[in-house]
N, C-alpha and C. Protein backbone atom coordinates (compact mmCIF):
# COMPACT_ATOMS: atom_id res chain seq x y z
N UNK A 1 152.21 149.24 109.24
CA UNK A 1 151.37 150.36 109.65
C UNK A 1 152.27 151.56 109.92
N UNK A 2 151.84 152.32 109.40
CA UNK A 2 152.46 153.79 110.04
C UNK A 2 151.50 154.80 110.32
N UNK A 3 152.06 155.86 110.63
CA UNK A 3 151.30 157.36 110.80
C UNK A 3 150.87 157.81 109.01
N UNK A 4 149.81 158.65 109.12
CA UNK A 4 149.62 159.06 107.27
C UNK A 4 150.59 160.88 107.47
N UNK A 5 150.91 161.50 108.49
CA UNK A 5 152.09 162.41 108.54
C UNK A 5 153.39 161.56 108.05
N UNK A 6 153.40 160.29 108.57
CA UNK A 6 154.94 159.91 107.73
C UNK A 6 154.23 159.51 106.14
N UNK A 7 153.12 158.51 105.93
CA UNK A 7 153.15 158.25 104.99
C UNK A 7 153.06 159.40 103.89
N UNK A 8 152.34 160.87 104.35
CA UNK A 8 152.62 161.96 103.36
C UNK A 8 154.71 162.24 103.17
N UNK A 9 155.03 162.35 104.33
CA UNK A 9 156.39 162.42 104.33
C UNK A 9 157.26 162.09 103.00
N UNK A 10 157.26 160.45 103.23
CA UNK A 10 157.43 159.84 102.20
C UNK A 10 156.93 160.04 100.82
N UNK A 11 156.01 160.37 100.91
CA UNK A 11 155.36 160.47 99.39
C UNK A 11 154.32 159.62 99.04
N UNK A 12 153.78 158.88 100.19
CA UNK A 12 152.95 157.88 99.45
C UNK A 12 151.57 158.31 99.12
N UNK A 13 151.20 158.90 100.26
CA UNK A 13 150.14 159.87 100.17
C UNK A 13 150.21 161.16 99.60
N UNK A 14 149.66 161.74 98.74
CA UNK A 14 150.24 163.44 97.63
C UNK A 14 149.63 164.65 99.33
N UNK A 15 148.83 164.41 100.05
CA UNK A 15 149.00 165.56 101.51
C UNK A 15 147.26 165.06 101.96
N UNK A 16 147.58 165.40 102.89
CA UNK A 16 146.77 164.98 104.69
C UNK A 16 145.49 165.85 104.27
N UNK A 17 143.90 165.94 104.82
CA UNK A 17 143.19 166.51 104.63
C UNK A 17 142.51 166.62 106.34
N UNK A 18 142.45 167.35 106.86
CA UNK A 18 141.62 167.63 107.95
C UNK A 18 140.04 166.61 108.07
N UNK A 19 139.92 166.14 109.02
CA UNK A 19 138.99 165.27 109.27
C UNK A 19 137.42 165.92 108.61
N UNK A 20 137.34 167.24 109.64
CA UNK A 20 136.23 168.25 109.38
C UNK A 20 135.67 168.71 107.78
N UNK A 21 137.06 168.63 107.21
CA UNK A 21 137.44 169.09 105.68
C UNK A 21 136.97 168.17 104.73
N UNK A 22 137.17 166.87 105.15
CA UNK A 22 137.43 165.60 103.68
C UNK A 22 136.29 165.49 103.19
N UNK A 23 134.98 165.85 103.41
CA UNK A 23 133.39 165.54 102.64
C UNK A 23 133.87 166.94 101.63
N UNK A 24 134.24 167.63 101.52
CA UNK A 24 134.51 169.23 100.98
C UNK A 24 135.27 168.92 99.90
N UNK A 25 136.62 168.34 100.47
CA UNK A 25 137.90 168.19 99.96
C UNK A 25 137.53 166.88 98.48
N UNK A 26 136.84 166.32 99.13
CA UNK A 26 136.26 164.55 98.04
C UNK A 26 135.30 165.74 96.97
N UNK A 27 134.33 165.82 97.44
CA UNK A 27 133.35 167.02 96.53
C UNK A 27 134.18 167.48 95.17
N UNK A 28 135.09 168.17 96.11
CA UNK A 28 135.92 169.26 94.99
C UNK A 28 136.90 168.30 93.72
N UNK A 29 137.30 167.18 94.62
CA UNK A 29 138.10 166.90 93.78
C UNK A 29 136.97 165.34 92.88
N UNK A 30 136.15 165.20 92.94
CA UNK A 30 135.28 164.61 91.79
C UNK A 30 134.28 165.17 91.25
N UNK A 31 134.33 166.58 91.31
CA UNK A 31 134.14 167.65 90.47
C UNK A 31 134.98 168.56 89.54
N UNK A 32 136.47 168.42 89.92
CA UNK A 32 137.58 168.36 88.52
C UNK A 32 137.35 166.99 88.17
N UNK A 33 137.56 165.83 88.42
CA UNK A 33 136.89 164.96 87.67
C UNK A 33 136.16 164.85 86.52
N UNK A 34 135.20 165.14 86.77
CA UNK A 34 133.53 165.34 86.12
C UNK A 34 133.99 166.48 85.17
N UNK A 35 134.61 167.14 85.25
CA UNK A 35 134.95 167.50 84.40
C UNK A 35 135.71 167.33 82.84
N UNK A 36 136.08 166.56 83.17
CA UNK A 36 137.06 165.85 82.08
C UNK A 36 136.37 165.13 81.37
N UNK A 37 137.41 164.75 80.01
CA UNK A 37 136.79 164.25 78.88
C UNK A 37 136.15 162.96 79.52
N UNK A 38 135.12 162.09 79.24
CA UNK A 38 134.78 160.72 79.52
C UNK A 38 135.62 159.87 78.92
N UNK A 39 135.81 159.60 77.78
CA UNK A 39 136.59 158.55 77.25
C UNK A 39 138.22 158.43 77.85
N UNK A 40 138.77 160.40 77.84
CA UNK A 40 139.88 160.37 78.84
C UNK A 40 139.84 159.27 80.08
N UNK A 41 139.28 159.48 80.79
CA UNK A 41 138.77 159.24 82.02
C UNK A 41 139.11 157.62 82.20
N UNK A 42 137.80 157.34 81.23
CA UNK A 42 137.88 155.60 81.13
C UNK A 42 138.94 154.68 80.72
N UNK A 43 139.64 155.58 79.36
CA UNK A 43 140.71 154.83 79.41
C UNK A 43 141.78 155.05 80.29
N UNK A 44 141.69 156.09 81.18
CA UNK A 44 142.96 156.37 82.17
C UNK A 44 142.91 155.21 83.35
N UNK A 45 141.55 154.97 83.33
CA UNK A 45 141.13 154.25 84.91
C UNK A 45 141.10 152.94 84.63
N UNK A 46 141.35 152.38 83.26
CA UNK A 46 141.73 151.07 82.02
C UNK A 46 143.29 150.72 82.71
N UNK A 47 143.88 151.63 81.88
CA UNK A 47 145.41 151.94 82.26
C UNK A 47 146.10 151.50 83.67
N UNK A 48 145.44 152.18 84.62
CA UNK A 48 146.00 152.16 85.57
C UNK A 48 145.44 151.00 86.51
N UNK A 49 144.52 150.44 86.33
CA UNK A 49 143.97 148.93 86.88
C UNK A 49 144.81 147.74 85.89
N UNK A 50 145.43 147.66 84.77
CA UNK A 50 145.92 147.18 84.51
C UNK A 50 147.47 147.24 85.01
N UNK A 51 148.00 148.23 85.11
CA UNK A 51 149.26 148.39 85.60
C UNK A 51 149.27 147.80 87.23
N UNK A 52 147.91 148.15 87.88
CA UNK A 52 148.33 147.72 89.30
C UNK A 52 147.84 146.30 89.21
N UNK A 53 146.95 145.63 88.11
CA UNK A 53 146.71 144.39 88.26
C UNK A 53 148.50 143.59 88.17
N UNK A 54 149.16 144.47 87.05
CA UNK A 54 150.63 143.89 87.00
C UNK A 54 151.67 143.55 87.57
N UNK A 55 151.16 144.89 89.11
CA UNK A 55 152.24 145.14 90.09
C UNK A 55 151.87 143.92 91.16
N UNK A 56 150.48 143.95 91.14
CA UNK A 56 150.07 142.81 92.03
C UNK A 56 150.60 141.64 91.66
N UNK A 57 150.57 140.76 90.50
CA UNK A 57 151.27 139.80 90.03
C UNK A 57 152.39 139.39 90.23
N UNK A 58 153.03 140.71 89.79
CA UNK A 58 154.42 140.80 89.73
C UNK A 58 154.70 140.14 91.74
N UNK A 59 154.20 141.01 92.55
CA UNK A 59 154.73 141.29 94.25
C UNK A 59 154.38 139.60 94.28
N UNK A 60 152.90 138.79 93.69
CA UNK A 60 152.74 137.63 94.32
C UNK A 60 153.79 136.43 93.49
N UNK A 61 154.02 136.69 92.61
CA UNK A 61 155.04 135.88 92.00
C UNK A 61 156.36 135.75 92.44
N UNK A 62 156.60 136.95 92.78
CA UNK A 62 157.71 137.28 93.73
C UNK A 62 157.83 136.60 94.96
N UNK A 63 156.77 136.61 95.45
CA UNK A 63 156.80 136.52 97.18
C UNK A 63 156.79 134.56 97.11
N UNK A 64 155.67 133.89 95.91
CA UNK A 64 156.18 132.19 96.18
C UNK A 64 157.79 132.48 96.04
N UNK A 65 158.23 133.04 94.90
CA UNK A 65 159.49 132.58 94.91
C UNK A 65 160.39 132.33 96.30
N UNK A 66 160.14 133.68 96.57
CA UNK A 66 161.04 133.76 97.60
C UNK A 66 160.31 132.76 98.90
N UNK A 67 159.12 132.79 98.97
CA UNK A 67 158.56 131.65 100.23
C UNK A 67 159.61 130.08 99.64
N UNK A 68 159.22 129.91 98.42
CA UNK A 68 160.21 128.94 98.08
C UNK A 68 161.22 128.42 98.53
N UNK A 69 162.15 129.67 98.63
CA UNK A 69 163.71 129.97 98.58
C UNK A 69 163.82 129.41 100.65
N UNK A 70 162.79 130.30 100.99
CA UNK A 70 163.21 129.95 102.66
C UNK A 70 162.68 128.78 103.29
N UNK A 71 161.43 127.99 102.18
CA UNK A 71 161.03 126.65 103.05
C UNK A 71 162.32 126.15 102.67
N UNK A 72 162.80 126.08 101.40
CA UNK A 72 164.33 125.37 101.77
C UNK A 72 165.80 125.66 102.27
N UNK A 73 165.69 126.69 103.07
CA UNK A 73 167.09 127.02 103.64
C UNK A 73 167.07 126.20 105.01
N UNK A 74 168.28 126.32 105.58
CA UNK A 74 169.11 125.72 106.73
C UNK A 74 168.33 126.45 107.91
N UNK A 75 168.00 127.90 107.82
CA UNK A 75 167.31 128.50 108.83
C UNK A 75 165.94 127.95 108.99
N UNK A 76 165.18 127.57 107.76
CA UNK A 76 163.71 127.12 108.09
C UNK A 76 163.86 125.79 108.72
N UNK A 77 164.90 124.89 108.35
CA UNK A 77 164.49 123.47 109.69
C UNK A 77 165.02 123.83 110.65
N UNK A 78 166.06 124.74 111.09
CA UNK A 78 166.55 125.13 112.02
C UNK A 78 165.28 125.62 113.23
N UNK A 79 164.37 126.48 112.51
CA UNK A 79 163.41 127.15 113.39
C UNK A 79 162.17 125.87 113.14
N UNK A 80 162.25 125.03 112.47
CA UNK A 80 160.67 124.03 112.99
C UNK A 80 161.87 123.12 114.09
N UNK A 81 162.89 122.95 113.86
CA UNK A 81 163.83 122.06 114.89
C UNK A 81 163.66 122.69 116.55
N UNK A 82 163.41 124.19 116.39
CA UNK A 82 163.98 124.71 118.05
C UNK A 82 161.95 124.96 117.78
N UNK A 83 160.78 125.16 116.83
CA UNK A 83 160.00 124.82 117.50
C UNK A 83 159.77 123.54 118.37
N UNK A 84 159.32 122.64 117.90
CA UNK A 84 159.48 121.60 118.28
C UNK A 84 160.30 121.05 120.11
N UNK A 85 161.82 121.31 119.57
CA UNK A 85 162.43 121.69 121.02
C UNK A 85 162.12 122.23 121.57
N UNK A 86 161.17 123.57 121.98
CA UNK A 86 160.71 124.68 122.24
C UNK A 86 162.17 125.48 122.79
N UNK A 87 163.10 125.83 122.16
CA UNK A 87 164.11 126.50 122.25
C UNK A 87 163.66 127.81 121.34
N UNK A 88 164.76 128.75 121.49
CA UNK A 88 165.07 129.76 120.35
C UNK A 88 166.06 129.43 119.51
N UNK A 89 165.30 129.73 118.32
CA UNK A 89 166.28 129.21 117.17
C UNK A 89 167.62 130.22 116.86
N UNK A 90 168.41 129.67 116.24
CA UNK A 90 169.77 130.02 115.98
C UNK A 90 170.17 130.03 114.50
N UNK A 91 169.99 131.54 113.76
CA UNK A 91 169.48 131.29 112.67
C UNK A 91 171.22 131.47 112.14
N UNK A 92 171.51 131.41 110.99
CA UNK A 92 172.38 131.67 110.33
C UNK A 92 172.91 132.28 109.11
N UNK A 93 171.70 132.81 108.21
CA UNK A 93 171.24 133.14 107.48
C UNK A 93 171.56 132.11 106.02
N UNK A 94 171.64 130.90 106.14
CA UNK A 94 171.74 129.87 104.86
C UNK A 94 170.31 129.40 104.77
């Protein structure tokens, strides 16, 4: 979670719209929309659901791996060992 002032910061967001503003601000901008070619449009919104269907894939394929990688390290029995003990674990990074 962050603030959307940092997330504009960063870049993730293209800029901030005033609360009062955003029914105005949405209006305007799916009315350049509506403007545009249709077929443009459809295949752009094709495009880009496929690319993020990819990215999604990509992050979850990624993430077993790596869940993989840490059910078998030295740190993961280490931390069900000091659960168990009810200690704090002592990780090591192996």
């Amino acid at each position: 979670m962050m603030q959307a002032t940092e997330a504009e910061r960063l870049g993730l967001i293209p800029r901030l719209v005033p609360k009062d503003d955003l029914d105005r601000e949405t209006a305007r901008i799916v009315s350049m929309l509506r403007a545009n070619a249709p077929l443009a449009l459809k295949w752009t919104k094709r495009a880009i659901n496929a690319h993020m269907d990819a990215i999604g894939r990509a992050i979850f394929e990624t993430s077993l791996a790596h869940e993989g990688l840490t059910i078998m390290s030295s740190d993961h029995l280490e931390f069900r060992a000091a659960f168990r003990e009810k200690r704090t674990p002592v990780f090591t990074g192996r």
